[in-house]
Structure formats: C-alpha cells, structure tokens
N, C-alpha and C. Protein backbone atom coordinates (compact mmCIF):
# COMPACT_ATOMS: atom_id res chain seq x y z
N UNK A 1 -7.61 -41.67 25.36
CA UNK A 1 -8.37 -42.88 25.08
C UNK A 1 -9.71 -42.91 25.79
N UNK A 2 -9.66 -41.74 26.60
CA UNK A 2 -11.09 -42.33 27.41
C UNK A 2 -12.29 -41.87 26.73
N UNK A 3 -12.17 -40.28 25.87
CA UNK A 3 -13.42 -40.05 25.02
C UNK A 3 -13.94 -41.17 23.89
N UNK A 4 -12.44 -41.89 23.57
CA UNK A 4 -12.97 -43.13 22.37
C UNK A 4 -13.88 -44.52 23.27
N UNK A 5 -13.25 -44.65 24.31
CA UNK A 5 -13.83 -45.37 25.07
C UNK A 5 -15.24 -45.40 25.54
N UNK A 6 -15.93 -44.26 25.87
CA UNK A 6 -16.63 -43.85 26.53
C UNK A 6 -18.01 -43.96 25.10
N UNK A 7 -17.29 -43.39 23.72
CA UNK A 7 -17.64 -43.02 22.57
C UNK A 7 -18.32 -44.58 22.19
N UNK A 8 -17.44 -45.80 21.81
CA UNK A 8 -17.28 -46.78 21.64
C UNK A 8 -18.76 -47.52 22.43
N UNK A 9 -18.15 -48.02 23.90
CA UNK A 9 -18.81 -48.32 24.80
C UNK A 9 -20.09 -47.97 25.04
N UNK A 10 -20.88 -46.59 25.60
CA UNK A 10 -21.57 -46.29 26.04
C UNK A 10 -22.36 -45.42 25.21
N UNK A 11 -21.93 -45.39 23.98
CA UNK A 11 -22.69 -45.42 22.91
C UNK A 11 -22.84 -46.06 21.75
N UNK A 12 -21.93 -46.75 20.94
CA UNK A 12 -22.27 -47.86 19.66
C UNK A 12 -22.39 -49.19 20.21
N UNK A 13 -21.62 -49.60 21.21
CA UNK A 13 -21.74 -50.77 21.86
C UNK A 13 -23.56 -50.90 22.59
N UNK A 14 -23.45 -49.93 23.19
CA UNK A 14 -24.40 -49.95 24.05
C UNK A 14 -25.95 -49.84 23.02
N UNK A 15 -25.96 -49.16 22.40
CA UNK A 15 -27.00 -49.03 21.28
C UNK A 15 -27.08 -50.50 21.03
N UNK A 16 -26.11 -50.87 19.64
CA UNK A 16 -26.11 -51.90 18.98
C UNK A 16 -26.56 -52.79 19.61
N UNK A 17 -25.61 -53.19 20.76
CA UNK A 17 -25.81 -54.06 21.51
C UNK A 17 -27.13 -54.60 22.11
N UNK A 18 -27.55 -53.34 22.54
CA UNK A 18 -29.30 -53.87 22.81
C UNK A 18 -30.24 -53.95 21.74
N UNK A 19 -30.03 -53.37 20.71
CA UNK A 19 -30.82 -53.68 19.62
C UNK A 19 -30.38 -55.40 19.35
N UNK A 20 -29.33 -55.53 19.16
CA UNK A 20 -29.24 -56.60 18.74
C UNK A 20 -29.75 -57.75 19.68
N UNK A 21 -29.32 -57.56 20.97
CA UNK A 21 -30.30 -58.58 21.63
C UNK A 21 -31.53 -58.74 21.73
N UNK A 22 -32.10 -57.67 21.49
CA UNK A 22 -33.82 -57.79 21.75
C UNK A 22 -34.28 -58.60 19.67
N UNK A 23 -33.52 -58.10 18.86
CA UNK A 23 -33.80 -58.28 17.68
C UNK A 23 -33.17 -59.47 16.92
N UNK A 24 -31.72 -60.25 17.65
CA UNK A 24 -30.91 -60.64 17.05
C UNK A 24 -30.71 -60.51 15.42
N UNK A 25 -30.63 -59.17 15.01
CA UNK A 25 -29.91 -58.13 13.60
C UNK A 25 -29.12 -57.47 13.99
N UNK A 26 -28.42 -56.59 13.35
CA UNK A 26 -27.62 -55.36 13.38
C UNK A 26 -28.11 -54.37 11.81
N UNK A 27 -28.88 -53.39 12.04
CA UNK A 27 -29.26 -52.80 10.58
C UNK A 27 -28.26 -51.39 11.01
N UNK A 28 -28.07 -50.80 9.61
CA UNK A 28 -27.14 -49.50 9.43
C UNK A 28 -27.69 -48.58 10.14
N UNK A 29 -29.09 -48.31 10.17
CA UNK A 29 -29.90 -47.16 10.57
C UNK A 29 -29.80 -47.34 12.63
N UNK A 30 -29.76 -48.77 12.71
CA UNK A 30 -29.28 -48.86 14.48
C UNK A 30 -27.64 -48.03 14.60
N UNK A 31 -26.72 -48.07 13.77
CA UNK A 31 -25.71 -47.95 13.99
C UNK A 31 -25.44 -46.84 13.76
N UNK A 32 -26.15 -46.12 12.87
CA UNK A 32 -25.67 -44.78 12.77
C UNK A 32 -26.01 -44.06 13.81
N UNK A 33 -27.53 -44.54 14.09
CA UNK A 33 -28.19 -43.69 15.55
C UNK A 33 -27.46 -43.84 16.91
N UNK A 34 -26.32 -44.86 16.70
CA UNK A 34 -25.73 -45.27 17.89
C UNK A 34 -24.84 -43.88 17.72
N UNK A 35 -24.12 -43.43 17.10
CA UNK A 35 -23.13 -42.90 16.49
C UNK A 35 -23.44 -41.29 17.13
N UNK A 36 -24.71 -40.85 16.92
CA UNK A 36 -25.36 -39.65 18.31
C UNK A 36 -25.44 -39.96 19.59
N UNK A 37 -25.84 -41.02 19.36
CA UNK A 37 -25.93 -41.38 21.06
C UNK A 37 -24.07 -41.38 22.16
N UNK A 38 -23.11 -42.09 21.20
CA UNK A 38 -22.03 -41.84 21.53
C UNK A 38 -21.35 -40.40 21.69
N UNK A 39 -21.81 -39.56 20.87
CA UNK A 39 -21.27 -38.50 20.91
C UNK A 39 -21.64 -37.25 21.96
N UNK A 40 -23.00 -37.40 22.09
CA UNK A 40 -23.54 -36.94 23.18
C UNK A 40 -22.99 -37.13 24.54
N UNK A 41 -22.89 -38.53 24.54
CA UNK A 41 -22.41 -39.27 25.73
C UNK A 41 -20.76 -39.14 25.97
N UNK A 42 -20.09 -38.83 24.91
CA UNK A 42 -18.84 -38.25 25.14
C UNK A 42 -18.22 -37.17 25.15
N UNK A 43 -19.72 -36.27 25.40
CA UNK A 43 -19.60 -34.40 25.52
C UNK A 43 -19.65 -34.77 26.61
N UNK A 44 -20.53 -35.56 27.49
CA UNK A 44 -20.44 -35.14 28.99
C UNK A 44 -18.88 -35.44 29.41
N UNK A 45 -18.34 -36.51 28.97
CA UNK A 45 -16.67 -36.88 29.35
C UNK A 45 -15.88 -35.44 29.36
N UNK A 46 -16.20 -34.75 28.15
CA UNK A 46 -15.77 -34.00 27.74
C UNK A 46 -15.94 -32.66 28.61
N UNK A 47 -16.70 -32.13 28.43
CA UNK A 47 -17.28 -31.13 29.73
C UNK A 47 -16.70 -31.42 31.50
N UNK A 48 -16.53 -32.79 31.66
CA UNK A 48 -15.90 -32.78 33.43
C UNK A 48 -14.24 -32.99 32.86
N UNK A 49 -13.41 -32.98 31.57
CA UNK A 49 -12.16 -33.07 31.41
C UNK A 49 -12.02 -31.29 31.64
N UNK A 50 -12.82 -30.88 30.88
CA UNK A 50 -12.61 -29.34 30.68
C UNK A 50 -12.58 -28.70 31.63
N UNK A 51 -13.57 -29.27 32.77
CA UNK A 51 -14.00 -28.13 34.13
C UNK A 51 -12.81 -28.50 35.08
N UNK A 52 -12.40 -30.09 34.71
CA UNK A 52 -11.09 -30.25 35.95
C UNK A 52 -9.52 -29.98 35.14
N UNK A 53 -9.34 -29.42 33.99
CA UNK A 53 -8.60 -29.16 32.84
C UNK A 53 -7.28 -28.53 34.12
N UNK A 54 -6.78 -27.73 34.58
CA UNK A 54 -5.98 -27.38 35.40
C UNK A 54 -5.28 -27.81 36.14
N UNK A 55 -6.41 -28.59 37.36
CA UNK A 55 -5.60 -29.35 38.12
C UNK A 55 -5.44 -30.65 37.74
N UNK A 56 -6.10 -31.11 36.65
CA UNK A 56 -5.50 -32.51 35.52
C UNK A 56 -3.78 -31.93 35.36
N UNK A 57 -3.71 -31.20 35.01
CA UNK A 57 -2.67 -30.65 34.47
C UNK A 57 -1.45 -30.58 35.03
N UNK A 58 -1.77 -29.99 36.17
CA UNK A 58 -1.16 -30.38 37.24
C UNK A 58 -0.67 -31.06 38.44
N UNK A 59 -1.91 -31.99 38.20
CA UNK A 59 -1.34 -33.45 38.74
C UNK A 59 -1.05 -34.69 37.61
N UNK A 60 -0.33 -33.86 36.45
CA UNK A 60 0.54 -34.49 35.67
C UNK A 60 -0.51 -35.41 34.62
N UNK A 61 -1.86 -35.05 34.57
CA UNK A 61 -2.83 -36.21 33.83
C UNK A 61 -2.33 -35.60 32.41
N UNK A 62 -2.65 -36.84 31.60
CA UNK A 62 -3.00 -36.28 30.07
C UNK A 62 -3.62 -36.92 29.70
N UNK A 63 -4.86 -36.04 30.25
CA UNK A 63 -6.28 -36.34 29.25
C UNK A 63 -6.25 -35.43 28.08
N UNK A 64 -7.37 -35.93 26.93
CA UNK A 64 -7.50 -35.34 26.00
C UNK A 64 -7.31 -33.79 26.28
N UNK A 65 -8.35 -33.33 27.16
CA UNK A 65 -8.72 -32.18 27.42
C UNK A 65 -7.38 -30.92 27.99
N UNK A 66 -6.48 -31.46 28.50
CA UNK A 66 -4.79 -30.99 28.81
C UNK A 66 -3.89 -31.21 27.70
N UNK A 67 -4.18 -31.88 26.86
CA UNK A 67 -3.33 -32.40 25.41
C UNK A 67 -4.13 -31.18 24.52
N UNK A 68 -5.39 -31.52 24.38
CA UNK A 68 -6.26 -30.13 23.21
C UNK A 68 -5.58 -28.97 23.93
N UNK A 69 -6.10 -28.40 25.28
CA UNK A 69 -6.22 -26.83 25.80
C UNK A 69 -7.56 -26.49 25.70
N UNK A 70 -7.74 -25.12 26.46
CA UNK A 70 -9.40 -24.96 26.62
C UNK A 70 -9.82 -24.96 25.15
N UNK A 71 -9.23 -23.79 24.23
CA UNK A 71 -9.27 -23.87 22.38
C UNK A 71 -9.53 -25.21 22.13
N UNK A 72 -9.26 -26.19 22.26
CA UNK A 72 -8.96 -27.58 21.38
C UNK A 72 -10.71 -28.30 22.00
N UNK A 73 -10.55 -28.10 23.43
CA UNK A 73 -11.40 -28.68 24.01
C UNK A 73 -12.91 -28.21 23.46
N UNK A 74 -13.30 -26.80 23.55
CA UNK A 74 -14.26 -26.29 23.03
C UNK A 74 -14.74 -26.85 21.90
N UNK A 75 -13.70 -26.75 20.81
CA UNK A 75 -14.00 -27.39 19.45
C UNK A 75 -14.09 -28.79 19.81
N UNK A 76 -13.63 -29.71 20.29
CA UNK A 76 -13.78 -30.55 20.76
C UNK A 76 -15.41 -30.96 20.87
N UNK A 77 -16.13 -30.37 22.36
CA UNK A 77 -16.97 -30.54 22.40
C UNK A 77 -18.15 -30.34 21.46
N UNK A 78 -17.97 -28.76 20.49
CA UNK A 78 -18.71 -28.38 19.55
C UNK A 78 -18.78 -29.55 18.59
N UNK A 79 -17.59 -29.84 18.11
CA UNK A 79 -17.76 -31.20 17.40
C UNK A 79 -18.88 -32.40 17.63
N UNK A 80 -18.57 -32.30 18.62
CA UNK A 80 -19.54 -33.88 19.13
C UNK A 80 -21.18 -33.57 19.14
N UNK A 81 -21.25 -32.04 19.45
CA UNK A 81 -22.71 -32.21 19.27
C UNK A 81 -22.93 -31.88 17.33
N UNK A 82 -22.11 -31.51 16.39
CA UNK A 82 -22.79 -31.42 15.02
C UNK A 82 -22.60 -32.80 14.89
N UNK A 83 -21.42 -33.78 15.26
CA UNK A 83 -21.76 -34.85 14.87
C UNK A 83 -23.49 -35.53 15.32
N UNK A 84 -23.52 -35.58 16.19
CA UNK A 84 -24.88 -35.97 16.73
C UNK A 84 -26.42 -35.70 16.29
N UNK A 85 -25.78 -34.16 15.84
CA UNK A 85 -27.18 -33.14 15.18
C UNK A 85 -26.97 -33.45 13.35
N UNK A 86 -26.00 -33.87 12.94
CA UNK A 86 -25.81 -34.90 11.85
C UNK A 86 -26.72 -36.20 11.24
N UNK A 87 -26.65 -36.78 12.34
CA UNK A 87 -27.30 -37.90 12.28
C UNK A 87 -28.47 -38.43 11.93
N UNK A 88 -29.64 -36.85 12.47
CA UNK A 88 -31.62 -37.20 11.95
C UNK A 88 -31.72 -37.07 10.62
N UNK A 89 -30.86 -36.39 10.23
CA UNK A 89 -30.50 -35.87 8.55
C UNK A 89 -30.41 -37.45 7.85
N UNK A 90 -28.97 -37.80 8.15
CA UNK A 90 -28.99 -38.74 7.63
C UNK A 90 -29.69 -40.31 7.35
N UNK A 91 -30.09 -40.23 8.77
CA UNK A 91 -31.06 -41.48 8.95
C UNK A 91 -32.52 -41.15 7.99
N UNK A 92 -32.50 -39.92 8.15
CA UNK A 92 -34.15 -39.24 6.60
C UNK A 92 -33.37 -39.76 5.42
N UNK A 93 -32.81 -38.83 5.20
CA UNK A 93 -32.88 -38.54 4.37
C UNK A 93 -31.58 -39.99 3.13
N UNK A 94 -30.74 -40.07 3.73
CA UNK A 94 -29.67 -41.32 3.29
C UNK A 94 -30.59 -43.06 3.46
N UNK A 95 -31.29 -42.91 5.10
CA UNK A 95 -31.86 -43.99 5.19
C UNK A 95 -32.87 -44.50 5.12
N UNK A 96 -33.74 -43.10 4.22
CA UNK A 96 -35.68 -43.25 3.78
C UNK A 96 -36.41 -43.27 4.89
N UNK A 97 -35.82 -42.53 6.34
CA UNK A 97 -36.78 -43.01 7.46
C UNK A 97 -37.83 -42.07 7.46
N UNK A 98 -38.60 -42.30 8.25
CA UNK A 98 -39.96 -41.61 8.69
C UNK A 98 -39.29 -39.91 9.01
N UNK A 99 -39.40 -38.60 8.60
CA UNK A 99 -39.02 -37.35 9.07
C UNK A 99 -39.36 -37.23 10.16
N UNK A 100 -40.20 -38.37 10.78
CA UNK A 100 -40.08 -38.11 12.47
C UNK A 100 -38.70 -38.53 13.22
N UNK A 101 -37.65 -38.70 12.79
CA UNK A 101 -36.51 -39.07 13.39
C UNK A 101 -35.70 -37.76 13.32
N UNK A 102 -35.86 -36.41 12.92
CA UNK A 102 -35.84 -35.53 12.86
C UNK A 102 -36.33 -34.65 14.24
N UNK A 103 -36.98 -35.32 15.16
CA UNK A 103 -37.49 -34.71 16.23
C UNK A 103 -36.22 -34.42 17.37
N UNK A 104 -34.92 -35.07 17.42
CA UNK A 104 -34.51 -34.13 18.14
C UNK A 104 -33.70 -33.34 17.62
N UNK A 105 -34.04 -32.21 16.62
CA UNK A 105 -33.57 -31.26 16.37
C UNK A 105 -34.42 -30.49 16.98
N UNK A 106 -35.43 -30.63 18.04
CA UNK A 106 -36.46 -30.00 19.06
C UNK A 106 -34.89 -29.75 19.76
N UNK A 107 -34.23 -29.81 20.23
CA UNK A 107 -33.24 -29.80 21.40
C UNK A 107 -32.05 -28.65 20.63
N UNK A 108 -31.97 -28.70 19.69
CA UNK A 108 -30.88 -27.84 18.80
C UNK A 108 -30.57 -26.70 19.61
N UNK A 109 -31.48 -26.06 19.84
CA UNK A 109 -31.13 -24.61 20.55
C UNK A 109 -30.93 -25.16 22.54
N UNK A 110 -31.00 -26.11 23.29
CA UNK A 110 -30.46 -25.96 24.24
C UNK A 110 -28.83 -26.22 23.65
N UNK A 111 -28.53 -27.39 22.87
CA UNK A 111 -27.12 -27.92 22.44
C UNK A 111 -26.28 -26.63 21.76
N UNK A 112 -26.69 -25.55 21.30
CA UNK A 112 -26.26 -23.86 21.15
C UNK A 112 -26.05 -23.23 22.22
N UNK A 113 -26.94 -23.35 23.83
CA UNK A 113 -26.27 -23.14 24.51
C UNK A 113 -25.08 -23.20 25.50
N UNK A 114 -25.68 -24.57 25.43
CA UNK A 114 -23.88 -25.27 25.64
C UNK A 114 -22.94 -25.51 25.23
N UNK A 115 -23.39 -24.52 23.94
CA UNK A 115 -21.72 -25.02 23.23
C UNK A 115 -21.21 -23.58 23.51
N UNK A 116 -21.83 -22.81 23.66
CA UNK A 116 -21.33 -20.95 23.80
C UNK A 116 -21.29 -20.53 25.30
N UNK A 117 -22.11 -21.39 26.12
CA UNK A 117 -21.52 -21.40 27.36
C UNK A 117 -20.50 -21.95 28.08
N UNK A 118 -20.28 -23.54 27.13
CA UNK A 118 -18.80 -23.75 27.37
C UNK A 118 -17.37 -23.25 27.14
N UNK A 119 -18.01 -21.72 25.98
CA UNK A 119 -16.53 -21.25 25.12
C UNK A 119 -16.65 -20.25 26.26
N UNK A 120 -17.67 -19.59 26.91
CA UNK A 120 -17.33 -18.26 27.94
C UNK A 120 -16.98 -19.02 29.40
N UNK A 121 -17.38 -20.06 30.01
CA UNK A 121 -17.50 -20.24 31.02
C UNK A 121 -16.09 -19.98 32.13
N UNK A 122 -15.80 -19.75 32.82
CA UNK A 122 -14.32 -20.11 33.59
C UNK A 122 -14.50 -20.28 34.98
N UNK A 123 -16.00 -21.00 35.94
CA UNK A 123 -15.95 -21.03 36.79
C UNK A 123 -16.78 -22.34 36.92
N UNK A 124 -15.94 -22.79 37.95
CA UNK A 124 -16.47 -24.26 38.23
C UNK A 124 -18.34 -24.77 38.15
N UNK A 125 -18.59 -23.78 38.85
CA UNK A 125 -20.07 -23.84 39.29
C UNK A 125 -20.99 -23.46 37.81
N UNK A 126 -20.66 -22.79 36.90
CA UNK A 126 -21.02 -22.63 35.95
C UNK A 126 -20.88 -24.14 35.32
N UNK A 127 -19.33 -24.37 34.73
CA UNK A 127 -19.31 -25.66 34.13
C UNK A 127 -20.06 -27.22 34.81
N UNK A 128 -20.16 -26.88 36.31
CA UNK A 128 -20.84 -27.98 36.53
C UNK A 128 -22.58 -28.07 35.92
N UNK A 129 -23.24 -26.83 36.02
CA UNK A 129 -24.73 -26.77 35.21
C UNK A 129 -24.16 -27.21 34.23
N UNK A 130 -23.06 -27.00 33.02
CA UNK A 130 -23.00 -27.21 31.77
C UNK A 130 -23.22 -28.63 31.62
N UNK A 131 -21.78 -29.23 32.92
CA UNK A 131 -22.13 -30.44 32.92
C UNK A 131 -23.43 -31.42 32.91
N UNK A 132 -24.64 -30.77 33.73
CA UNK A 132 -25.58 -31.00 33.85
C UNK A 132 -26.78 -30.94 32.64
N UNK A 133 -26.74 -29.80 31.97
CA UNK A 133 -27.31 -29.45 30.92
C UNK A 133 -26.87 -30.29 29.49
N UNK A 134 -25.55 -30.87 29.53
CA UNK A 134 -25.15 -31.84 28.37
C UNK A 134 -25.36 -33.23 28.75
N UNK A 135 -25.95 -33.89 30.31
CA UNK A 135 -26.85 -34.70 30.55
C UNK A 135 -28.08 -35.05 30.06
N UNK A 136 -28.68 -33.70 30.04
CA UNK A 136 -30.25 -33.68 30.07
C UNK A 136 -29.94 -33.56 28.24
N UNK A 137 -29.28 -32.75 27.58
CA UNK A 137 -29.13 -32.86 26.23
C UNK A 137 -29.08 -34.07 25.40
N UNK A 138 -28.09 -34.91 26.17
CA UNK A 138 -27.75 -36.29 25.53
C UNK A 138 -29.16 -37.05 25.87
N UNK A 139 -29.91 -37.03 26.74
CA UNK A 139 -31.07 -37.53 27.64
C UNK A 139 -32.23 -37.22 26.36
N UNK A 140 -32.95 -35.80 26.40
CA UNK A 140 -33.81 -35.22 25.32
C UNK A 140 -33.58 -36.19 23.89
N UNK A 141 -32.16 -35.59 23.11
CA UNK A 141 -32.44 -36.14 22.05
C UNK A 141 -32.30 -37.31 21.66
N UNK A 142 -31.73 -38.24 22.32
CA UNK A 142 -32.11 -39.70 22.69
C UNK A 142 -33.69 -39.79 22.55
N UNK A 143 -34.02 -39.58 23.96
CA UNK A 143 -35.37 -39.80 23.60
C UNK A 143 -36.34 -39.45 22.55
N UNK A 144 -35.96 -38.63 21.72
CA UNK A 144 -36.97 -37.99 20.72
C UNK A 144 -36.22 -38.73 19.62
N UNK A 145 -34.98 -39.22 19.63
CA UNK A 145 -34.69 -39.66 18.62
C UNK A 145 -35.19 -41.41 18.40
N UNK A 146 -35.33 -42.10 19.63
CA UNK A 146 -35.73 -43.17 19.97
C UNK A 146 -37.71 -43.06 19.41
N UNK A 147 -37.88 -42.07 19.88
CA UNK A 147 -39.81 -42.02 19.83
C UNK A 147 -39.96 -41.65 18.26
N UNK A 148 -39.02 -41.11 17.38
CA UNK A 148 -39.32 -40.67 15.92
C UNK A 148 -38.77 -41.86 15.37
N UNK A 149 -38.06 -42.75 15.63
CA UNK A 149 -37.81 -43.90 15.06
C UNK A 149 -39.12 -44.62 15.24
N UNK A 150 -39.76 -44.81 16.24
CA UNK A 150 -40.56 -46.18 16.92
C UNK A 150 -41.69 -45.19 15.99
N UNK A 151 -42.40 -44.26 16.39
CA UNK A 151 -43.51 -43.63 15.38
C UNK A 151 -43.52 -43.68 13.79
N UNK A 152 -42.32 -43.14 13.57
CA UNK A 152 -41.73 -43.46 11.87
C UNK A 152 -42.05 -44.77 11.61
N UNK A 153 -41.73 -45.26 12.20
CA UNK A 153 -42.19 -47.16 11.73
C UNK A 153 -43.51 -47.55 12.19
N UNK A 154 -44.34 -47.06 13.08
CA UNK A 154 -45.59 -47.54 13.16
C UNK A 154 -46.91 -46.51 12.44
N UNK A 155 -46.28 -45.21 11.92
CA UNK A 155 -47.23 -44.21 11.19
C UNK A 155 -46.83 -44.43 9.87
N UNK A 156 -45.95 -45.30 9.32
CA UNK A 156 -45.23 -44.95 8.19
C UNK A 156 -44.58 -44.36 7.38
C-alpha cells in the first residue's frame, strides 16, 4: 500500500490539489500531468524498497518490493518511469497542448540509466546514487514538464 499511497498523495493529490487551489478548477490535462509526477515520485519509494529488499525480508516486512522480488521490483520500477514518459505524448497529442510539454523527454536518457542500473546494481552504495539520481529525475522532468506547459500556453 505504500507505493499507492505515496502514488496517490504526493503525486495526484498533490498536483491537483494545488492547481486547484490557486485556480479553483480541476482540468484533465492537470490530472494526467499529475499521473507523471506520481509515478516518478513512487520510483523513488521504489528504489529505497529495493536497496533495503533483504533485510525488509528479514525483519519479516512485506513491502511491495519483498512480495515482487528483485525481478518484480525492476519491472516494477521500469514501469513507473514509461508510465511517466507516457504522459508528454498524451497531453500533445490526446490534449492539443503546446509540443512544448514534450520537453521532458530532455531527461529520457538519464531515466535509461536508471532503469539498467537498477537491473545490474547489488550494492548498497550504488543503489543509494540510484536513489539519488531517481530524485533529480522525478525533479528535471517535473520541471520541464511544468515550464512546457506554462510556455505552451503563453507562446501558443
């Protein structure tokens, strides 16, 4: 429950949510963009389940990441970033936006490395950069996805 949580919360909630207060609306194109932002934000969950995956395990947790296995987990994480890298597509091209919302597919190739460094990795100190690097990932295309929205609407 905690990746849905985390998913939920600290990304559709958290999106929506401030859109809607600054705007009092809710439009589809806020919600879908929430929908990357969550997923991003629940690779990092994902990445510190994986790196503490063992001794979760053995101190009897069942997190997702001990329920999947490292296999489950990987795909796991890979998942969350196509969902995310999903999203500029759709907001163009489904939601007529500006092709500047397309800008963080600038980030595509760090989110390739972390997804192939999370399938080799097996040492703490490694997965903690990963951890770090799916920070700054979720961080980047946020922001580029936030600045191709706000430009898309003021360049037309």
């Amino acid at each position: 429950l905690g990746e849905l949580f985390v998913f939920l919360f600290f990304g559709v909630v958290a999106v929506c949510g401030t859109y809607y207060v600054q705007t009092l609306a809710l439009t589809p194109p806020v919600a879908t963009a929430s929908v990357a932002v969550g997923a991003l934000i629940t690779a990092i969950l994902v990445v510190n389940n994986y790196r503490d995956l063992e001794t979760d395990r053995r101190a009897g947790k069942r997190t997702l990441a001990v329920r999947l296995g490292r296999r489950g987990t990987q795909i796991e994480y890979a998942a969350l970033f196509v969902v995310a890298y999903v999203v500029p597509p759709v907001l163009w091209l489904a939601m007529q936006m500006s092709p500047l919302v397309l800008a963080p597919w600038l980030t595509l190739p760090l989110a390739v490395r972390l997804v192939r460094t999370l399938a080799a990795a097996t040492d703490g100190p490694t997965l903690n950069k990963t951890l770090a690097g799916t920070a700054q990932a979720g961080l980047f295309f946020s922001l580029l996805l936030a600045a191709g929205i706000v430009l898309g609407t003021f360049l037309g």
